[in-house]
Protein backbone atom coordinates (compact mmCIF):
# COMPACT_ATOMS: atom_id res chain seq x y z
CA UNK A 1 83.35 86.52 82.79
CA UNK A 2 80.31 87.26 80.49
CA UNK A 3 80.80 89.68 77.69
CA UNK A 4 78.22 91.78 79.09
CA UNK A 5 80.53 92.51 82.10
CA UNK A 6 83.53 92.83 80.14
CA UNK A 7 81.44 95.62 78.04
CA UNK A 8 80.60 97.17 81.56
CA UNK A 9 84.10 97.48 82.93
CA UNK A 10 85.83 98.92 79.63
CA UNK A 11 82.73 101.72 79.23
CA UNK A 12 82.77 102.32 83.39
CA UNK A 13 86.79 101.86 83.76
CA UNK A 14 86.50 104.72 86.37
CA UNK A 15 86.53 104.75 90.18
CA UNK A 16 82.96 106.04 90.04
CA UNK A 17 80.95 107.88 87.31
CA UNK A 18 78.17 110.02 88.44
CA UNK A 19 75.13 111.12 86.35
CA UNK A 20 72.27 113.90 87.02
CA UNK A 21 69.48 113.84 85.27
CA UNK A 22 66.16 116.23 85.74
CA UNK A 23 64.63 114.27 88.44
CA UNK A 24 66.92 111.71 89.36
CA UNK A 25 70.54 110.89 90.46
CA UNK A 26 72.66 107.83 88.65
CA UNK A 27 75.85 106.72 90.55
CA UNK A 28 77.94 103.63 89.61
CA UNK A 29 80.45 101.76 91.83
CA UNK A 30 79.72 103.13 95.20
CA UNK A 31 80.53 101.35 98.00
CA UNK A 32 77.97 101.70 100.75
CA UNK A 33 74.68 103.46 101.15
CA UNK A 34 75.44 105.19 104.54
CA UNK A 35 71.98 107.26 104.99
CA UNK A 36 68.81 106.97 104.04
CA UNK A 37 65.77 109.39 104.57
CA UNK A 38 63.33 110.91 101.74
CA UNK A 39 65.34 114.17 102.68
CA UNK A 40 69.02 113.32 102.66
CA UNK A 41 70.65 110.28 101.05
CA UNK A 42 74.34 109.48 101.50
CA UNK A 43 76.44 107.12 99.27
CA UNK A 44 80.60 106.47 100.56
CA UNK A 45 82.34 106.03 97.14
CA UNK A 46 86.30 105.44 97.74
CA UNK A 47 87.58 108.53 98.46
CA UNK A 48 84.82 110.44 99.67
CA UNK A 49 80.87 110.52 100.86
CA UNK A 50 78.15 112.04 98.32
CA UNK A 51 75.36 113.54 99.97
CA UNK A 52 72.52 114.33 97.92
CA UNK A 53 69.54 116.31 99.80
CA UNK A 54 66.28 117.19 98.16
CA UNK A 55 62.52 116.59 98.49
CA UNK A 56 60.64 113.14 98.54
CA UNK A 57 63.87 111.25 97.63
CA UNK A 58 63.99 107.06 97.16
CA UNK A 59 65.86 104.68 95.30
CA UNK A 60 64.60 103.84 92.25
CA UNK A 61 67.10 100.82 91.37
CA UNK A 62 69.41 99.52 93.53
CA UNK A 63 72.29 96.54 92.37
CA UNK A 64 75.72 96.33 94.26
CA UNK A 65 77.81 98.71 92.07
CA UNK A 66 74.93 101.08 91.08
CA UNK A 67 72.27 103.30 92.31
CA UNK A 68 69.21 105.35 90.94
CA UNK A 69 67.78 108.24 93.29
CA UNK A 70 64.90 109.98 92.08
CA UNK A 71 62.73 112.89 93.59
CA UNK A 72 63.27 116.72 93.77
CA UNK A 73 67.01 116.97 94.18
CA UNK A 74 67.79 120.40 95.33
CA UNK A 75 71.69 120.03 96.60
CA UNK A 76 74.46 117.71 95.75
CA UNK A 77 77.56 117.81 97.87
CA UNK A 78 81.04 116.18 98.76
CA UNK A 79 82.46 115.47 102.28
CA UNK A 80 86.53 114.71 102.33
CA UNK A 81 86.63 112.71 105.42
């Protein structure tokens, strides 16, 4: 392992870490991007789905653990499934 990814797992030794920012959205170790629409974006972390709704949303960055949404976010909810 690199020391780079040892330095990411002690500072992110969460099940997820979620960030807002003024016009964009940072989420780290989600599992699947389940919906996808400049509207409504929805990310499954492990224990429940994120849905972020807004205006002229897109991914910004996109790597397998973590995710950058920007655009007009206007709502940012939690469904327990």
């Amino acid at each position: 392992m690199h020391i780079k990814d040892n330095l990411t797992n002690f500072l992110y030794d969460q099940n997820y870490y979620i960030a807002m920012y003024d016009n964009y959205l940072y989420v780290f170790n989600y599992l699947n991007l389940d919906l996808l629409t400049n509207k409504k974006i929805v990310l499954k972390l492990e224990k429940f789905k994120l849905l972020i709704k807004g205006e002229n949303l897109f991914i910004s960055k996109l790597l397998p653990q973590e995710i950058l949404i920007k655009g007009k976010i206007e709502n940012i909810g939690i469904d327990y499934e």
